[in-house]
Protein backbone atom coordinates (compact mmCIF):
# COMPACT_ATOMS: atom_id res chain seq x y z
CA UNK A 1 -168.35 -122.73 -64.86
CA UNK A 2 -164.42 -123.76 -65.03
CA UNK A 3 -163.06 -125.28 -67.90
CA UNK A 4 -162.40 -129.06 -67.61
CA UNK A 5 -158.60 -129.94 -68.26
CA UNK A 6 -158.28 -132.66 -71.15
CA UNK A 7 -156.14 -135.76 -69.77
CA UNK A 8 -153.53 -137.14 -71.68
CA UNK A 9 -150.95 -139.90 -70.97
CA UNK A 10 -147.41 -138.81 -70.90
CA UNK A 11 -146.37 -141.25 -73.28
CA UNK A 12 -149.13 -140.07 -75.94
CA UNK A 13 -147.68 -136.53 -75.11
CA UNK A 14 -144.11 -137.52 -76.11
CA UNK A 15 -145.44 -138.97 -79.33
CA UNK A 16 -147.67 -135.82 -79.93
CA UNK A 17 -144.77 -133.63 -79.52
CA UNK A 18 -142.23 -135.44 -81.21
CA UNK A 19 -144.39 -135.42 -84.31
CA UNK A 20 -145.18 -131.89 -84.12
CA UNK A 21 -141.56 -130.64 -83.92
CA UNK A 22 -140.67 -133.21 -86.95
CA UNK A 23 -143.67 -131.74 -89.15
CA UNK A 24 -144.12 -127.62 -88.17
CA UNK A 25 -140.33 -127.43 -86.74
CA UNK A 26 -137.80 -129.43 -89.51
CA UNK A 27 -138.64 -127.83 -92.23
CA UNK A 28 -134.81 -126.80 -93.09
CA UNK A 29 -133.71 -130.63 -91.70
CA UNK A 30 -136.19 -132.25 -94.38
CA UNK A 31 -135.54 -129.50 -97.52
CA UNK A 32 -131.69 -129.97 -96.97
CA UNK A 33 -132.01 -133.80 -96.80
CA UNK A 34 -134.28 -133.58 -99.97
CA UNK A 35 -131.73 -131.63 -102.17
CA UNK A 36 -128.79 -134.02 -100.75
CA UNK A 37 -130.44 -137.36 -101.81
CA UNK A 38 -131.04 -138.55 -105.61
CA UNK A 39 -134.19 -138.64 -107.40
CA UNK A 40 -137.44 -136.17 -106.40
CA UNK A 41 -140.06 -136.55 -103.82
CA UNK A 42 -139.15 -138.94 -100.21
CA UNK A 43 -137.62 -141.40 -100.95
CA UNK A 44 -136.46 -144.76 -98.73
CA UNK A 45 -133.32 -142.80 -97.85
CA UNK A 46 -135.02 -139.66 -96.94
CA UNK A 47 -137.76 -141.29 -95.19
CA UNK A 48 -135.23 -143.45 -93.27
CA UNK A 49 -133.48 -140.09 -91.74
CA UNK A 50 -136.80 -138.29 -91.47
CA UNK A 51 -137.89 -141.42 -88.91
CA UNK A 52 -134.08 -141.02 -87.17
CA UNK A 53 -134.92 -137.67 -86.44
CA UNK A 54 -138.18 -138.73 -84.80
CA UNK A 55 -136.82 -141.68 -82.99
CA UNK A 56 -133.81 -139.37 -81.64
CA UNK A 57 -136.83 -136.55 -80.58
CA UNK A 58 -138.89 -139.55 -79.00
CA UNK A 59 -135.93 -140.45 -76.89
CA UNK A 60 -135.39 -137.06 -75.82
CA UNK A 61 -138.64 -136.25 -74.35
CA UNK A 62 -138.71 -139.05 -72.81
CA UNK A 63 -135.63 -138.46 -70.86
CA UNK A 64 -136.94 -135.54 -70.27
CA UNK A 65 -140.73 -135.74 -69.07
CA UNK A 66 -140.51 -136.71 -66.10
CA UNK A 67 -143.45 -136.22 -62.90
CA UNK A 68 -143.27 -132.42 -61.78
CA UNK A 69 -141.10 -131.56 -64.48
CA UNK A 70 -141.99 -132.74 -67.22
CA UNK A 71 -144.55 -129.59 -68.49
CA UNK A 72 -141.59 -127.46 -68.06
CA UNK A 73 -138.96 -128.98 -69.95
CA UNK A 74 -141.34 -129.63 -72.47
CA UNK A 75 -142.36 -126.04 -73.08
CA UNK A 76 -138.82 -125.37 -73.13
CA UNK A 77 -137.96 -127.72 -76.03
CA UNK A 78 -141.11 -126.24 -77.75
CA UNK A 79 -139.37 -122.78 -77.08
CA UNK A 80 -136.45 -123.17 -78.26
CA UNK A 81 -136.93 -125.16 -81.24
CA UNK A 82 -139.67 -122.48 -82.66
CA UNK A 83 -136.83 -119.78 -82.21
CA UNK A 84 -134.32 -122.09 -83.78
CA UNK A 85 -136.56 -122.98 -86.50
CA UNK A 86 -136.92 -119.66 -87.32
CA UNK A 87 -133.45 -118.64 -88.22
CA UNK A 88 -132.92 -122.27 -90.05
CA UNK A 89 -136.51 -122.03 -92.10
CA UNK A 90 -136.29 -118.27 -92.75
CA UNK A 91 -132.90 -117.10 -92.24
CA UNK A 92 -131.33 -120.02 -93.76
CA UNK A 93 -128.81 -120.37 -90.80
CA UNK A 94 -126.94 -122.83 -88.26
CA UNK A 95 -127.66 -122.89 -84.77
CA UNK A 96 -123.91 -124.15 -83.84
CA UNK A 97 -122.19 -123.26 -80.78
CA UNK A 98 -120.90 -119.69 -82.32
CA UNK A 99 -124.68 -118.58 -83.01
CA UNK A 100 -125.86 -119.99 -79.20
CA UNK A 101 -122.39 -117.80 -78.20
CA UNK A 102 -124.16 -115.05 -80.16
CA UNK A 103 -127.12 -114.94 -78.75
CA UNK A 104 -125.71 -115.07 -74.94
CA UNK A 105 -123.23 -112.01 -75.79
CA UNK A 106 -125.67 -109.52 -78.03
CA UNK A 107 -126.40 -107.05 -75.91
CA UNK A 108 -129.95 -104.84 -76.14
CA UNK A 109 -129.49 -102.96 -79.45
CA UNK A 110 -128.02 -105.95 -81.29
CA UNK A 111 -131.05 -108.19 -80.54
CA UNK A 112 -133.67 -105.99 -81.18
CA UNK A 113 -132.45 -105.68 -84.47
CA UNK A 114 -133.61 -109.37 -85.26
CA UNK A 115 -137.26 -108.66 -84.09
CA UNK A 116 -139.92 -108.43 -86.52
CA UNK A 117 -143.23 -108.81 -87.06
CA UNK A 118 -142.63 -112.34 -88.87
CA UNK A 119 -140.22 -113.84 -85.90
CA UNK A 120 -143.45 -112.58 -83.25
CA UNK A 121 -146.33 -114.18 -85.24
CA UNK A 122 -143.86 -117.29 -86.02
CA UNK A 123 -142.79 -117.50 -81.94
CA UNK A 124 -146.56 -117.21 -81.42
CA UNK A 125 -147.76 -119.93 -83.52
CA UNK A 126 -145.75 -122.20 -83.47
CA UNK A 127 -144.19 -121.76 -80.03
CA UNK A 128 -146.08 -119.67 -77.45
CA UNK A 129 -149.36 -121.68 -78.68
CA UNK A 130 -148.32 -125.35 -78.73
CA UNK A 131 -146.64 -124.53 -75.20
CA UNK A 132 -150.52 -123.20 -73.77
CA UNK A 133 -151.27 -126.23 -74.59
CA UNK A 134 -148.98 -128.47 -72.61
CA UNK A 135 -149.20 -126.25 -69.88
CA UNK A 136 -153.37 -126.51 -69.97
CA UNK A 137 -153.91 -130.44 -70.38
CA UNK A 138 -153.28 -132.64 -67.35
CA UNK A 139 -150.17 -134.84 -67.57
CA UNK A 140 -151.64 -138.86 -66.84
CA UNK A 141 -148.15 -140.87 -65.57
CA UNK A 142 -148.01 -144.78 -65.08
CA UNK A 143 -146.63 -146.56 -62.18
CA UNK A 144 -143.01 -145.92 -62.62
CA UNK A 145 -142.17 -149.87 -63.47
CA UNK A 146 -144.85 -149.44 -66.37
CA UNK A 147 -144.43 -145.98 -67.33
CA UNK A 148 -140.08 -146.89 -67.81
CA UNK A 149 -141.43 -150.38 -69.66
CA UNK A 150 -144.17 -148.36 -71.64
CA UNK A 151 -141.35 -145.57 -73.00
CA UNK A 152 -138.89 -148.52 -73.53
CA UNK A 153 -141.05 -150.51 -75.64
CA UNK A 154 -141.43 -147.12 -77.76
CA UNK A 155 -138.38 -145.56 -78.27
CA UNK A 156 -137.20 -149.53 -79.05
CA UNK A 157 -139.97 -149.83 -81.95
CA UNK A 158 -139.41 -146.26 -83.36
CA UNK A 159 -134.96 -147.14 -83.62
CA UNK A 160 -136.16 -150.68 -84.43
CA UNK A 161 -138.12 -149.87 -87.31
CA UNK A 162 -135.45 -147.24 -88.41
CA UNK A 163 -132.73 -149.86 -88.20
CA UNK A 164 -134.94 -152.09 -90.32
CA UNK A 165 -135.01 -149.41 -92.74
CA UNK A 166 -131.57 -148.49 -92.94
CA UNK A 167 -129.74 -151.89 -92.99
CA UNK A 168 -130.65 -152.30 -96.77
CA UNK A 169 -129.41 -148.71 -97.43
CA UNK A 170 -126.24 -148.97 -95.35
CA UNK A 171 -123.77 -147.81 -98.41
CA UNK A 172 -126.20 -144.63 -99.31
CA UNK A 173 -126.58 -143.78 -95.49
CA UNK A 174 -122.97 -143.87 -95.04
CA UNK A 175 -122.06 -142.26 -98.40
CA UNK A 176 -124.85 -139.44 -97.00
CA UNK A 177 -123.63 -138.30 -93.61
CA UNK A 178 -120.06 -138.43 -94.40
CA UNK A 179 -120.29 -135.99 -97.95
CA UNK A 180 -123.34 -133.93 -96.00
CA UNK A 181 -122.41 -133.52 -92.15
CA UNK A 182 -124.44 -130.41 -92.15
CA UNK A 183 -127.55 -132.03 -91.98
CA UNK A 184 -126.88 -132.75 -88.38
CA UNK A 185 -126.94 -129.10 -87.57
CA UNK A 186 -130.42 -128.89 -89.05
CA UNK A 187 -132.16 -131.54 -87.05
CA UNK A 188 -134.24 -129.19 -84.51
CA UNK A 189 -134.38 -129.74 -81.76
CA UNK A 190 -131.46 -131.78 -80.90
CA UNK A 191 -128.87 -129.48 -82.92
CA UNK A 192 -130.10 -126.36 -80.63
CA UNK A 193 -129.94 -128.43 -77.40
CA UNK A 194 -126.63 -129.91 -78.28
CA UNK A 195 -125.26 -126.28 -79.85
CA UNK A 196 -126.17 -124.62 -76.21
CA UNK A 197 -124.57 -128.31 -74.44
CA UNK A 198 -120.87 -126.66 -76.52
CA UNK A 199 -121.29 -123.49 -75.87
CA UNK A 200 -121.71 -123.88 -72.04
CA UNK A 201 -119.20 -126.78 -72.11
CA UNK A 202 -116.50 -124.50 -73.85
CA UNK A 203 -117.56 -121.20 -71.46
CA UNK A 204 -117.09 -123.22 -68.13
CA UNK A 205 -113.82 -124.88 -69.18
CA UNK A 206 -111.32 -125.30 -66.68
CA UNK A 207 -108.12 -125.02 -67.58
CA UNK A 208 -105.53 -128.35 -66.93
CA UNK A 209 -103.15 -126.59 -65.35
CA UNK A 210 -101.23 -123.60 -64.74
CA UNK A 211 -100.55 -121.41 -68.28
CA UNK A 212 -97.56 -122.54 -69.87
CA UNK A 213 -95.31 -120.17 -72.36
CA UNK A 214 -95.36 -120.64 -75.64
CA UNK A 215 -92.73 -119.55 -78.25
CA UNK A 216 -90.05 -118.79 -76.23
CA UNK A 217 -87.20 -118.81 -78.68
CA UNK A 218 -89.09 -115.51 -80.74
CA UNK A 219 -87.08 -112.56 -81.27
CA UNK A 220 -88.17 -109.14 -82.99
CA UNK A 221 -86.60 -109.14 -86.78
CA UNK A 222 -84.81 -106.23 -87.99
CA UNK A 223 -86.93 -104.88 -90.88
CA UNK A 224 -85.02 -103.21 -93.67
CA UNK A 225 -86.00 -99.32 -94.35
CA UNK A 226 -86.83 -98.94 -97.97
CA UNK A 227 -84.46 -96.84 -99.72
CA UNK A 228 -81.68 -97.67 -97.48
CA UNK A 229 -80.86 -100.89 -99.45
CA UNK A 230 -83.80 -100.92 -102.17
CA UNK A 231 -86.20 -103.45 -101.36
CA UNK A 232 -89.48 -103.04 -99.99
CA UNK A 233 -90.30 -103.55 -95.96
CA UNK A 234 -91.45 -106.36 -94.45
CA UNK A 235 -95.17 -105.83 -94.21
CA UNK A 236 -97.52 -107.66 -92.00
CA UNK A 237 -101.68 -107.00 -92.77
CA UNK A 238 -103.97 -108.75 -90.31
CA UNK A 239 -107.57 -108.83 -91.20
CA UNK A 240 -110.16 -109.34 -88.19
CA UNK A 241 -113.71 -110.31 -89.05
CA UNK A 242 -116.26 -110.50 -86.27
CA UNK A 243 -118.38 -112.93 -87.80
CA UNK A 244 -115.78 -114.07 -90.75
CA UNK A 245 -115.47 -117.60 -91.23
CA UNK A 246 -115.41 -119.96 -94.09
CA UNK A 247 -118.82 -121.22 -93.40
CA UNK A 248 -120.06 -117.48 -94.25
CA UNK A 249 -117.94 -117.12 -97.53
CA UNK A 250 -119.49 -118.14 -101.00
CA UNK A 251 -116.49 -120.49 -101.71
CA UNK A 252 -117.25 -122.73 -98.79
CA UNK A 253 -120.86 -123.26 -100.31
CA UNK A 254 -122.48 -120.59 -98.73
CA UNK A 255 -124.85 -118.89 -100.99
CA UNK A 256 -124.83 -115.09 -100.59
């Protein structure tokens, strides 16, 4: 006796997903937001860039499920969000362009080192499962003039309603995103997808033109020999950090 494949429409999909990866996937997007807004609990303010972050996911799948593609860009999304979610929720960190960079350039050793049994069971659960399921149910598409009208009509309500919601609030929204642009890095999955959109836009660069010299007029200094006139040598200490940057220093707000 074979299983019988549940049927769902692709625009139900969309919404199904969308919510998931707002509720089991944003958890550092929504606790960030939280401790960057006034008062306790979700507010109007909070809830207003919770349903941005929902609207923006909505609009992504949709450009993205498309007939005989659509189950594997979805699983994708799922993928990479759980892994990004992850290192936000847990580790506490940014998936920018320098941690997709990261990722692409660790070789064997350095990424085994992040295994463990809580990134498996958390890939498993709330990755590997949720993307079985895509991949099992049978994908139900309109005509293409009411499946485009269909998706319209929803990602217009969703930014609608959100728009609604934000035009009393415009001061505190604006106030918001310019004192706290970090929140944008926390918004899963767009950061991730956008991160990896930087770091293959800055690998695959192509230069302007030829390389042009640069300082030119620079001549070697004559350095004075202590003892020979009494002051001290000119000294010149450069200090290389793989990973050192001022987002990963205490005095730029970073906790440890």
């Amino acid at each position: 006796m074979s299983l019988k494949r549940p049927q769902v429409g692709s625009l139900t999909l969309i919404l199904g997903t969308s919510l998931f990866l707002l509720v089991a996937l944003n958890g550092a997007y929504v606790s960030r937001l939280l401790a960057a807004t006034p008062g306790e609990g979700i507010g109007a303010l909070d809830a207003t860039m919770i349903g941005l972050v929902l609207a923006i996911n909505v609009m992504l799948l949709s450009l993205l499920a498309l007939p005989k593609v659509a189950k594997p860009a979805l699983v994708t999304v799922i993928l990479v969000a759980a892994v990004s979610g992850y290192f936000m929720q847990v580790l506490g960190a940014v998936v920018d362009r320098h941690a997709i960079a990261s990722v692409f350039e660790s070789d064997a050793r350095e990424a085994a080192e992040w295994l463990s049994p809580g990134l498996v069971a958390w890939i498993a659960l709330l990755g590997v499962l949720p993307a079985l399921l895509i991949a099992f149910v049978r994908i139900e598409f309109q005509p293409a003039g009411r499946e485009i009208r269909n998706r319209l009509l929803a990602n217009g309500l969703l930014f609608g309603v959100v728009l609604v919601s934000a035009w009393p609030q415009t001061q505190a929204l604006s106030s918001l995103l310019r004192n706290h642009g970090e929140l944008r890095h926390y918004a899963n999955p767009f950061a991730a997808l956008h991160a990896v959109r930087g770091y293959v836009k800055h690998e695959w660069a192509v230069p302007s033109g030829p390389p042009l010299p640069v300082g030119t007029d620079a001549r070697v200094a004559a350095v004075e020999v202590a003892g020979s006139t009494g002051r001290k040598p000119r000294l010149l200490m450069l200090v290389v950090g793989e990973s050192a940057r001022a987002a990963s220093f205490q005095l730029a707000g970073y906790p440890r």
